[in-house]
PDB file of N, CA and C in Angstrom:
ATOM      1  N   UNK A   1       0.849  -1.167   0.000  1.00  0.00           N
ATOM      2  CA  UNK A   1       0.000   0.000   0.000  1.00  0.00           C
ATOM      3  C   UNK A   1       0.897   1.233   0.000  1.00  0.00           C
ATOM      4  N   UNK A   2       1.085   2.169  -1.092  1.00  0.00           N
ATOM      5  CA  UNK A   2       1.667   3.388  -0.814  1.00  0.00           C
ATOM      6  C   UNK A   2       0.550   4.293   0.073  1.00  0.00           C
ATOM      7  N   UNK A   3       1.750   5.005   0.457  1.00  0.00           N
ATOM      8  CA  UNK A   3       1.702   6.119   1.998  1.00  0.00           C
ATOM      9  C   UNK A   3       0.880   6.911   1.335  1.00  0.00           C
ATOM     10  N   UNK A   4       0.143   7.903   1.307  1.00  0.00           N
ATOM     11  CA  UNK A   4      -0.751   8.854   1.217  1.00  0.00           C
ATOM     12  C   UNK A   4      -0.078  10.331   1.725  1.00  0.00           C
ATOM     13  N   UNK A   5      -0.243  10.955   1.226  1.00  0.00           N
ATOM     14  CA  UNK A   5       0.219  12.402   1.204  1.00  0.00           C
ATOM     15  C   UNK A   5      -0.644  13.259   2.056  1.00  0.00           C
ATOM     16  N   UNK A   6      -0.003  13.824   3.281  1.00  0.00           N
ATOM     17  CA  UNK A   6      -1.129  14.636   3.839  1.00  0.00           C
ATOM     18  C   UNK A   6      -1.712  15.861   3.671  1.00  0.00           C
ATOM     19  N   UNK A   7      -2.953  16.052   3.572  1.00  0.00           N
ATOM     20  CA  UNK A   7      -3.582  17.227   3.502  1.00  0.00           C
ATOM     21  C   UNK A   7      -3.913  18.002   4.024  1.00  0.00           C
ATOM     22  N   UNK A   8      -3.946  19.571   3.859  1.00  0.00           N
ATOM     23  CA  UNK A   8      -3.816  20.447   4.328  1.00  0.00           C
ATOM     24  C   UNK A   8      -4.979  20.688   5.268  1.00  0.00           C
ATOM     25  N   UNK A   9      -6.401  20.025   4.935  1.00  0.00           N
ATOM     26  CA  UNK A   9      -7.354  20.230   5.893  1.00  0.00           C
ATOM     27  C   UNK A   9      -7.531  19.136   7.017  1.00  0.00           C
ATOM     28  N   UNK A  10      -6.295  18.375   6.995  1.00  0.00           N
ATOM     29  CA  UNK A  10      -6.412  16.895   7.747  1.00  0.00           C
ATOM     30  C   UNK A  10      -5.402  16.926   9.248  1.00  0.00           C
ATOM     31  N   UNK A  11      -5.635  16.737  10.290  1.00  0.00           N
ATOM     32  CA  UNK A  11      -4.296  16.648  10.944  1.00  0.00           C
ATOM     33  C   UNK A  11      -3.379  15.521  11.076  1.00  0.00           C
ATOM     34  N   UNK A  12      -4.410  14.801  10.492  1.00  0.00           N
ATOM     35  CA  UNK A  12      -3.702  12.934  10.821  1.00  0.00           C
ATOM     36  C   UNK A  12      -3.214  12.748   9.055  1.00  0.00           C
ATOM     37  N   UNK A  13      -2.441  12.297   8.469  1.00  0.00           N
ATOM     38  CA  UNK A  13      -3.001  11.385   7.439  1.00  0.00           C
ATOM     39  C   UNK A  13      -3.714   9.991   7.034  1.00  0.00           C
ATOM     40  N   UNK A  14      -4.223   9.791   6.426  1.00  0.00           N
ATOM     41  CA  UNK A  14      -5.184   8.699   6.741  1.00  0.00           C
ATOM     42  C   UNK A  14      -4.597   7.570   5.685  1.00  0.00           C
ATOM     43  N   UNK A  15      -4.680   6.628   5.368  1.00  0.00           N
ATOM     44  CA  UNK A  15      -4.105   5.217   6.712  1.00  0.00           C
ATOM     45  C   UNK A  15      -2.514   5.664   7.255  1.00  0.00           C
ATOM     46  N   UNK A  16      -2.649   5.456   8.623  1.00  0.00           N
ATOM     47  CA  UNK A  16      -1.415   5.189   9.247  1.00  0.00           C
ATOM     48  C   UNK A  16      -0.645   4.369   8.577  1.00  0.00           C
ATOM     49  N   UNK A  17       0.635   5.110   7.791  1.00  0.00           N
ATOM     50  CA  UNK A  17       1.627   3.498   7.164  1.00  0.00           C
ATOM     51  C   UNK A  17       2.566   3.552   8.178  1.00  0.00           C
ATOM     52  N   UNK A  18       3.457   2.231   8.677  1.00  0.00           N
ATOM     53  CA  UNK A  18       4.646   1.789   8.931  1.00  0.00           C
ATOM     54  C   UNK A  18       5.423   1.838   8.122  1.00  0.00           C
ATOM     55  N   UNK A  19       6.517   2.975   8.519  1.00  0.00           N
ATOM     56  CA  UNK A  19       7.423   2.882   7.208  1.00  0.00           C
ATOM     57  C   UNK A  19       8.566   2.329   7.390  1.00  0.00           C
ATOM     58  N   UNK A  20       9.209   1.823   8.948  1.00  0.00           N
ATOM     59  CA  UNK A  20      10.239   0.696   9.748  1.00  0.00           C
ATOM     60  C   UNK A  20      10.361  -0.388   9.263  1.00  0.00           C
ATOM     61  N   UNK A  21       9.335  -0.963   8.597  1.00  0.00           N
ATOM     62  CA  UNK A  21       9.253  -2.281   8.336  1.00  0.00           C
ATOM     63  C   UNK A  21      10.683  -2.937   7.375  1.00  0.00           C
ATOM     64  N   UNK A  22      10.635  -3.771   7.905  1.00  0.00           N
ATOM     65  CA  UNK A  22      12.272  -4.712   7.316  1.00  0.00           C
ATOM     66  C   UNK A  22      11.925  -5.876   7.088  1.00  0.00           C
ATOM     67  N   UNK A  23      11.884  -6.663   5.671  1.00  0.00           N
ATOM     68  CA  UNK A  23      11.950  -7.808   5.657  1.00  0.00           C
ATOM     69  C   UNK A  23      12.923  -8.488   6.073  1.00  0.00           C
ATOM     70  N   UNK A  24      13.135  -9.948   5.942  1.00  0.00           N
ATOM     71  CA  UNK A  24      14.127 -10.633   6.243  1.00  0.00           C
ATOM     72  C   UNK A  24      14.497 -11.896   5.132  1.00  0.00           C
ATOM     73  N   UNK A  25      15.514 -11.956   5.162  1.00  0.00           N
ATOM     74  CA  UNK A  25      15.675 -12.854   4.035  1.00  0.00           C
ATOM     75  C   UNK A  25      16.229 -14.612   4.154  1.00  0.00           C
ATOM     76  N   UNK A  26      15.226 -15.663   3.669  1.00  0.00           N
ATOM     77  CA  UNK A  26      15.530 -16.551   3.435  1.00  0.00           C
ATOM     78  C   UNK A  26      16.635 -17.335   2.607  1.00  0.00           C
ATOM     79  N   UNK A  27      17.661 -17.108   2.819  1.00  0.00           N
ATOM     80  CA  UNK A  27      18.971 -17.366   1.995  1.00  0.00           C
ATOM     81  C   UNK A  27      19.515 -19.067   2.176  1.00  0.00           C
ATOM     82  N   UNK A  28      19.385 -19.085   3.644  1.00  0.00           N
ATOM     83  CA  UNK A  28      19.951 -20.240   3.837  1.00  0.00           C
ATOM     84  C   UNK A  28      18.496 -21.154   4.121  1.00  0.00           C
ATOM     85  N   UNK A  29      17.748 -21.486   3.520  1.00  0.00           N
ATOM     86  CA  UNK A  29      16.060 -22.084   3.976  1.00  0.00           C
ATOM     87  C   UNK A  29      16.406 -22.874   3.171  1.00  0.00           C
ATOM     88  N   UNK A  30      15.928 -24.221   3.235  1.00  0.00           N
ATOM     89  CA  UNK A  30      15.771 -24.711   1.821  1.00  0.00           C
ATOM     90  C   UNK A  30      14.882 -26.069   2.253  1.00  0.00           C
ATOM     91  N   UNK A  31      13.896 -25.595   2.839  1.00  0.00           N
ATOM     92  CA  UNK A  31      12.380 -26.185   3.248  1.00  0.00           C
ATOM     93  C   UNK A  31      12.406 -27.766   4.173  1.00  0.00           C
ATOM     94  N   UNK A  32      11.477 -28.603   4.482  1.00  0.00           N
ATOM     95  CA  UNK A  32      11.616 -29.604   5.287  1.00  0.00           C
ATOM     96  C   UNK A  32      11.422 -29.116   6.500  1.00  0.00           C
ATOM     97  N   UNK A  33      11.479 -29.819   7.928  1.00  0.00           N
ATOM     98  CA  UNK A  33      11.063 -30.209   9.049  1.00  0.00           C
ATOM     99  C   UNK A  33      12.545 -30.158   9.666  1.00  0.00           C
ATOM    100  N   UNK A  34      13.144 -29.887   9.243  1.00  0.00           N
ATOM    101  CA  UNK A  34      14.573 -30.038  10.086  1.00  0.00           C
ATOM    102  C   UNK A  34      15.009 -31.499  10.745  1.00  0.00           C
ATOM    103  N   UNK A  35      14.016 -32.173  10.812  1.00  0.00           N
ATOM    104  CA  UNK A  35      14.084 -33.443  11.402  1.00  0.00           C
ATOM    105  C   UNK A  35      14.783 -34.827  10.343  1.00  0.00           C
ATOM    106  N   UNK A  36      16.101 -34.956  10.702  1.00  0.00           N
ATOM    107  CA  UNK A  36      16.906 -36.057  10.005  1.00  0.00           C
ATOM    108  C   UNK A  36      16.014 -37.309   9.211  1.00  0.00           C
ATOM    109  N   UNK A  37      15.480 -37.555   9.988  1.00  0.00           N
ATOM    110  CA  UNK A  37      14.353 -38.972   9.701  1.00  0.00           C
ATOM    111  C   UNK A  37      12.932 -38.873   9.747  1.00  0.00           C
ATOM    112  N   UNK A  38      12.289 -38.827   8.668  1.00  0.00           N
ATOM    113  CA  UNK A  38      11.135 -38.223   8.782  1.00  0.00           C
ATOM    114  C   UNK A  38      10.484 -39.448   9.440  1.00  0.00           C
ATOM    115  N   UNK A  39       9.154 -39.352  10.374  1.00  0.00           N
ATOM    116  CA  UNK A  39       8.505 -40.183  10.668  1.00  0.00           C
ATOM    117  C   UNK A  39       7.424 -41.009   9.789  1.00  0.00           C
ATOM    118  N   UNK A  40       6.603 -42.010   9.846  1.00  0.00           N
ATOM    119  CA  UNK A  40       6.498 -42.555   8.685  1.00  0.00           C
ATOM    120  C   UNK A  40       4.586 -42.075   9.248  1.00  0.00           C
ATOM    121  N   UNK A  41       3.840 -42.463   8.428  1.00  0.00           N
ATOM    122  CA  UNK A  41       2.439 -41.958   9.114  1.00  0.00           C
ATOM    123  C   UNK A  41       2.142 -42.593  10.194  1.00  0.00           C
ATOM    124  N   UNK A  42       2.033 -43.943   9.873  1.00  0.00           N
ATOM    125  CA  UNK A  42       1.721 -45.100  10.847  1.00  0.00           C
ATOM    126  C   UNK A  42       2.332 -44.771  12.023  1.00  0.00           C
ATOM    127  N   UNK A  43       3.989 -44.078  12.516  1.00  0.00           N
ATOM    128  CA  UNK A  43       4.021 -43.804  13.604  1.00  0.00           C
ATOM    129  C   UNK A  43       3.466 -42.866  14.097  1.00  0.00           C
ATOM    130  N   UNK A  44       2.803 -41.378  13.034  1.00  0.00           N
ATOM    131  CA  UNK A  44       1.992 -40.798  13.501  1.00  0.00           C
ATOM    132  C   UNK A  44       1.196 -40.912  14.518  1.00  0.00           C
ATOM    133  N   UNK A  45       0.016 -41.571  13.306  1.00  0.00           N
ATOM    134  CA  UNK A  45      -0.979 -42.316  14.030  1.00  0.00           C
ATOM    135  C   UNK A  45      -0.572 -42.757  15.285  1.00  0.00           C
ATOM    136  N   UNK A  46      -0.024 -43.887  15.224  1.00  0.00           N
ATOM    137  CA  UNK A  46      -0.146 -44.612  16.213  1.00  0.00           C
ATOM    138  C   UNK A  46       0.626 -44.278  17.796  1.00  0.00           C
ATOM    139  N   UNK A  47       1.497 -42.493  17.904  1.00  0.00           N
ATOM    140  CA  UNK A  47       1.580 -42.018  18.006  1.00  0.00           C
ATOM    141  C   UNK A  47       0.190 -41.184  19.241  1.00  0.00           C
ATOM    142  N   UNK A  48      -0.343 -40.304  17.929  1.00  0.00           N
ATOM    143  CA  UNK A  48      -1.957 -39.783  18.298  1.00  0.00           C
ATOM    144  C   UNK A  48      -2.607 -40.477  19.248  1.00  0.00           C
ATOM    145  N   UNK A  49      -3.264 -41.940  18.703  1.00  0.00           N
ATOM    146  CA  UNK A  49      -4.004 -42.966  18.730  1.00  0.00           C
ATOM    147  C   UNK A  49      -3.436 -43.277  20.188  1.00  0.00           C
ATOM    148  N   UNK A  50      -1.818 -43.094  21.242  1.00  0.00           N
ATOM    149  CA  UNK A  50      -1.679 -43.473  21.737  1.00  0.00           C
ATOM    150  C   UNK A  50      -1.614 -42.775  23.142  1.00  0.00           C
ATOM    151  N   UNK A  51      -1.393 -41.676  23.049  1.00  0.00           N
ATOM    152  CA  UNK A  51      -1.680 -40.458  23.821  1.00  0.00           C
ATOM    153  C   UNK A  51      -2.757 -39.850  24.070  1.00  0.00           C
ATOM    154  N   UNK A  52      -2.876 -38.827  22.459  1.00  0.00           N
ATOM    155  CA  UNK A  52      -3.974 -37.844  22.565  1.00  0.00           C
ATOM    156  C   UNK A  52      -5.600 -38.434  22.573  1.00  0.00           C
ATOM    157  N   UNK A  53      -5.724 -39.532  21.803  1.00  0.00           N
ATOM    158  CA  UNK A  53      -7.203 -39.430  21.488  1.00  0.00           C
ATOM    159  C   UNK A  53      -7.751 -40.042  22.327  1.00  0.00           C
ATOM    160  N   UNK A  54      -7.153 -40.365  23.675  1.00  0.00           N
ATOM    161  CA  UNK A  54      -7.956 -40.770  24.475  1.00  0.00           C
ATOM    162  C   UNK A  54      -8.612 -39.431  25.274  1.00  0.00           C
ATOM    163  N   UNK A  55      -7.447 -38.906  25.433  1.00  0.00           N
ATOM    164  CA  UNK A  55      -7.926 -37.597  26.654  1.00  0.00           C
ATOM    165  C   UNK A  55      -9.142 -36.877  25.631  1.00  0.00           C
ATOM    166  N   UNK A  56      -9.212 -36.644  24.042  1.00  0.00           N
ATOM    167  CA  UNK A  56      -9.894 -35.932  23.530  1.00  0.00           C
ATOM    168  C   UNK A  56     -11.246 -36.863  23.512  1.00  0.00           C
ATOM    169  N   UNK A  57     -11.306 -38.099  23.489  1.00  0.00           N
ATOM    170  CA  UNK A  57     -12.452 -38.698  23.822  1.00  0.00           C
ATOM    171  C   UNK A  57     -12.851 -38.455  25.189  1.00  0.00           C
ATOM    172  N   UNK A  58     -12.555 -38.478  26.268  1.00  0.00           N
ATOM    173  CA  UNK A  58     -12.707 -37.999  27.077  1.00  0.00           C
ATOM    174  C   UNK A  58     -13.594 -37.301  27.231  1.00  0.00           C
ATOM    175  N   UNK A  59     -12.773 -35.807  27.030  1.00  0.00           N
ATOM    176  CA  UNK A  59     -13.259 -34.881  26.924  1.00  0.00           C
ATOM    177  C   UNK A  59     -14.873 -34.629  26.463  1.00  0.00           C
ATOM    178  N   UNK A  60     -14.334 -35.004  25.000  1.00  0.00           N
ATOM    179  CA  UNK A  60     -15.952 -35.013  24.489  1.00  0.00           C
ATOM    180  C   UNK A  60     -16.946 -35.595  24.712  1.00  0.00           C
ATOM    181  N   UNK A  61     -16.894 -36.920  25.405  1.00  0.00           N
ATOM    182  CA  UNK A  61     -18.060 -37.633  26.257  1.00  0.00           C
ATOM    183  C   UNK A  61     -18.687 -36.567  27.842  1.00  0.00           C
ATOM    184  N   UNK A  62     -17.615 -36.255  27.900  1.00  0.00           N
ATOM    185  CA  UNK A  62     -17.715 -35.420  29.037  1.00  0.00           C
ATOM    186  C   UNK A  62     -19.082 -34.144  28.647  1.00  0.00           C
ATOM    187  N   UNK A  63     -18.413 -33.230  27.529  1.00  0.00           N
ATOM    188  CA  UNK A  63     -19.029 -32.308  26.943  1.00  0.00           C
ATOM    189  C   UNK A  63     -20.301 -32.682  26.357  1.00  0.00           C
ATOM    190  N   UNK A  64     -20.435 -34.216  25.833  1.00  0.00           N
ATOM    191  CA  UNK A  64     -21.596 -34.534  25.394  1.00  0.00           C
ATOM    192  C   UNK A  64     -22.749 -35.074  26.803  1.00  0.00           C
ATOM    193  N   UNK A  65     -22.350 -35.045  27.964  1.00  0.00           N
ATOM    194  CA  UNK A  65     -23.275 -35.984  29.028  1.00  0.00           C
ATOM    195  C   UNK A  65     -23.807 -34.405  29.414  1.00  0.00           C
ATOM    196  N   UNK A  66     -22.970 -33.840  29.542  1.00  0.00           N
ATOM    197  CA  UNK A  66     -23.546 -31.970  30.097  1.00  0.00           C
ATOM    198  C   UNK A  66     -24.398 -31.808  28.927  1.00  0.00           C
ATOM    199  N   UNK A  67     -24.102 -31.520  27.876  1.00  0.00           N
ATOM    200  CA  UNK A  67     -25.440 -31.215  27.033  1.00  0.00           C
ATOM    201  C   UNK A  67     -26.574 -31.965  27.014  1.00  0.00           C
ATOM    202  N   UNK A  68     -26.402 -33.329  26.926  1.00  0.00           N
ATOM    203  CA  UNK A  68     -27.225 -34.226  27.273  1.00  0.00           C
ATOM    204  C   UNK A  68     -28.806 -33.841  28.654  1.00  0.00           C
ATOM    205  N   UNK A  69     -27.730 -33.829  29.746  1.00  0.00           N
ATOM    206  CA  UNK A  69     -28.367 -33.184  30.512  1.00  0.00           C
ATOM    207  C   UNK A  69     -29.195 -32.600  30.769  1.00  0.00           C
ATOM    208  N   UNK A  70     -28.754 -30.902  29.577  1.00  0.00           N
ATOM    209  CA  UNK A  70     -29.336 -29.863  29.951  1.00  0.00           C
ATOM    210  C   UNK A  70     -30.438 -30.034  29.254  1.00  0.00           C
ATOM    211  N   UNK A  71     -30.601 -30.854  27.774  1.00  0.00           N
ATOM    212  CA  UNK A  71     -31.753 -30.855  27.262  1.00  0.00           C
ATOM    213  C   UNK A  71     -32.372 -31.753  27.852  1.00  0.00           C
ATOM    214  N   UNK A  72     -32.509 -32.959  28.357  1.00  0.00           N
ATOM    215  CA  UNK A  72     -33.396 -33.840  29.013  1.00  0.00           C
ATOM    216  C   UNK A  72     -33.973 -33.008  30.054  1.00  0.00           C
ATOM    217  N   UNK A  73     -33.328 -32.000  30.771  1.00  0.00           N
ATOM    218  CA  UNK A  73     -34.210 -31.309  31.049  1.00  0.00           C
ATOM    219  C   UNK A  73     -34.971 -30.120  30.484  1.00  0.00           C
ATOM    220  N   UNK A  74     -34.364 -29.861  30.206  1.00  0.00           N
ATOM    221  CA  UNK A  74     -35.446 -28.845  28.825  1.00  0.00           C
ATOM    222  C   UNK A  74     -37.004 -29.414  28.364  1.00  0.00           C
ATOM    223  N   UNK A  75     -36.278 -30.894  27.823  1.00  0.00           N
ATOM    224  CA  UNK A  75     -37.366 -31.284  27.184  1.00  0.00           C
ATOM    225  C   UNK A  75     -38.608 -32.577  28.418  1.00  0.00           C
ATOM    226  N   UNK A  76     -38.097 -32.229  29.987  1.00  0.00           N
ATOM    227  CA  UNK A  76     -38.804 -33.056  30.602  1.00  0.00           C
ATOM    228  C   UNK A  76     -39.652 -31.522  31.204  1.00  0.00           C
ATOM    229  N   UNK A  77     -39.273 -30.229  31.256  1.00  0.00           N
ATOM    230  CA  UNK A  77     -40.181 -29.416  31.572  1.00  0.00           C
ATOM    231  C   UNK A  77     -41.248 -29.166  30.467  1.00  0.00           C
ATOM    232  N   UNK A  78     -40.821 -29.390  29.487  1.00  0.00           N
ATOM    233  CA  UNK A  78     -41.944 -29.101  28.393  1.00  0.00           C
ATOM    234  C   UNK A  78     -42.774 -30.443  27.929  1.00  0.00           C
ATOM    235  N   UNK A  79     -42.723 -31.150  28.558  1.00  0.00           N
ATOM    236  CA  UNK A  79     -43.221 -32.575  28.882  1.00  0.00           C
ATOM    237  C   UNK A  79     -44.235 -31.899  30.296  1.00  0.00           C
ATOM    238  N   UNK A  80     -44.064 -30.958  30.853  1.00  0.00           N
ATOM    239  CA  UNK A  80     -44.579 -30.997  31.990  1.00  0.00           C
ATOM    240  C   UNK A  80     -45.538 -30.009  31.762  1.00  0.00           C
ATOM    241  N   UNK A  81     -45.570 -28.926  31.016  1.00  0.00           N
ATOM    242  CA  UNK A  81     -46.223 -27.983  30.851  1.00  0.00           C
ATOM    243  C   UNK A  81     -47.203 -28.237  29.828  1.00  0.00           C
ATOM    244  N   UNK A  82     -46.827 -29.437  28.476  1.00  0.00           N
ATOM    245  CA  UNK A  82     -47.892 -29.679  27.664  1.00  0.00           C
ATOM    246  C   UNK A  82     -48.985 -30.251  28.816  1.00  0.00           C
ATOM    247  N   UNK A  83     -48.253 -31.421  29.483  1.00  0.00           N
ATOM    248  CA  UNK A  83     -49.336 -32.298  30.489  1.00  0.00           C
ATOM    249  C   UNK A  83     -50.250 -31.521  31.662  1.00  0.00           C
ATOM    250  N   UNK A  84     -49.782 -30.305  31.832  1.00  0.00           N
ATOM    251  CA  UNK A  84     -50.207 -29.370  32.449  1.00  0.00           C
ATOM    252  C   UNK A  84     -51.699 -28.482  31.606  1.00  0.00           C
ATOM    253  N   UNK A  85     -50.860 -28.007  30.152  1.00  0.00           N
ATOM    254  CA  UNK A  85     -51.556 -27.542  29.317  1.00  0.00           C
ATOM    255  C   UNK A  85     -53.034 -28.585  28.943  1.00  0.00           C
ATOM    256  N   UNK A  86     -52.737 -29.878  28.915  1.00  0.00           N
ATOM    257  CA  UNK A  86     -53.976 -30.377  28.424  1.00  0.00           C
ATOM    258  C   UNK A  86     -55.142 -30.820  29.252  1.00  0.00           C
ATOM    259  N   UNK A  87     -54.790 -30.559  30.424  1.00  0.00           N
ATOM    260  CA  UNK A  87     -55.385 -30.967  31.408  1.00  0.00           C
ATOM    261  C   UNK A  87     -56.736 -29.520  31.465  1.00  0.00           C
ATOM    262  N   UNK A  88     -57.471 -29.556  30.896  1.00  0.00           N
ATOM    263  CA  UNK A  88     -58.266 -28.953  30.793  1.00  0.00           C
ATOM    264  C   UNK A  88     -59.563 -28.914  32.212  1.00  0.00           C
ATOM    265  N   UNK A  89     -60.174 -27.313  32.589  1.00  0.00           N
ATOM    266  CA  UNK A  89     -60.680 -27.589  33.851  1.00  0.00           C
ATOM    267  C   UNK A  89     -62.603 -28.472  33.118  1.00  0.00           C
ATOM    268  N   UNK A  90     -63.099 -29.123  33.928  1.00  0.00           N
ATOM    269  CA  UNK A  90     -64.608 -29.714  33.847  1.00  0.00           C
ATOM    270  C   UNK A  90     -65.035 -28.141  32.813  1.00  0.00           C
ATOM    271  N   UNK A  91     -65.924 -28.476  31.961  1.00  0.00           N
ATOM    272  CA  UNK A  91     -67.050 -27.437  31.540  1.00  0.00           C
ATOM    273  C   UNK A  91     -68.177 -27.415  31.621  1.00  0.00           C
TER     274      UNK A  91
END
């Protein structure tokens, strides 16, 4: 984005540029993981599979019994109010 020139009826100029800015240069990069031996997927996985996805199952059973919850009750008050509602008085 070039800088904008300020005007005489303005006190700010409008957009604020950074004009400090310094790139940096990739000279010596020459891409990859840095890691000598790449891992193969399967240790990925099995990896993941061996640690993480338990705690994230976990978790989400966890997160799913609270929601669970909140609508069984939701839907046992409105269970209560139809049965309420139909209960009509003698005419």
């Amino acid at each position: 984005m070039k800088p904008t020139a300020p005007r005489p009826d303005q006190q700010r100029p409008f957009p604020l540029i950074e004009f400090n800015y310094q790139s940096f240069e990739l000279d010596h990069f020459r891409g990859g993981s840095g890691d000598p031996t790449p891992r193969s997927f399967y240790d990925i996985s099995r990896d993941y599979f061996g640690r993480e996805a338990g705690r994230n199952f976990a978790a989400e059973v966890a997160f799913f019994l609270v929601i669970a919850a909140i609508l069984a009750g939701a839907f046992f008050e409105g269970a209560l109010a139809i049965i309420h509602f139909l209960q009509l008085p003698p005419a």
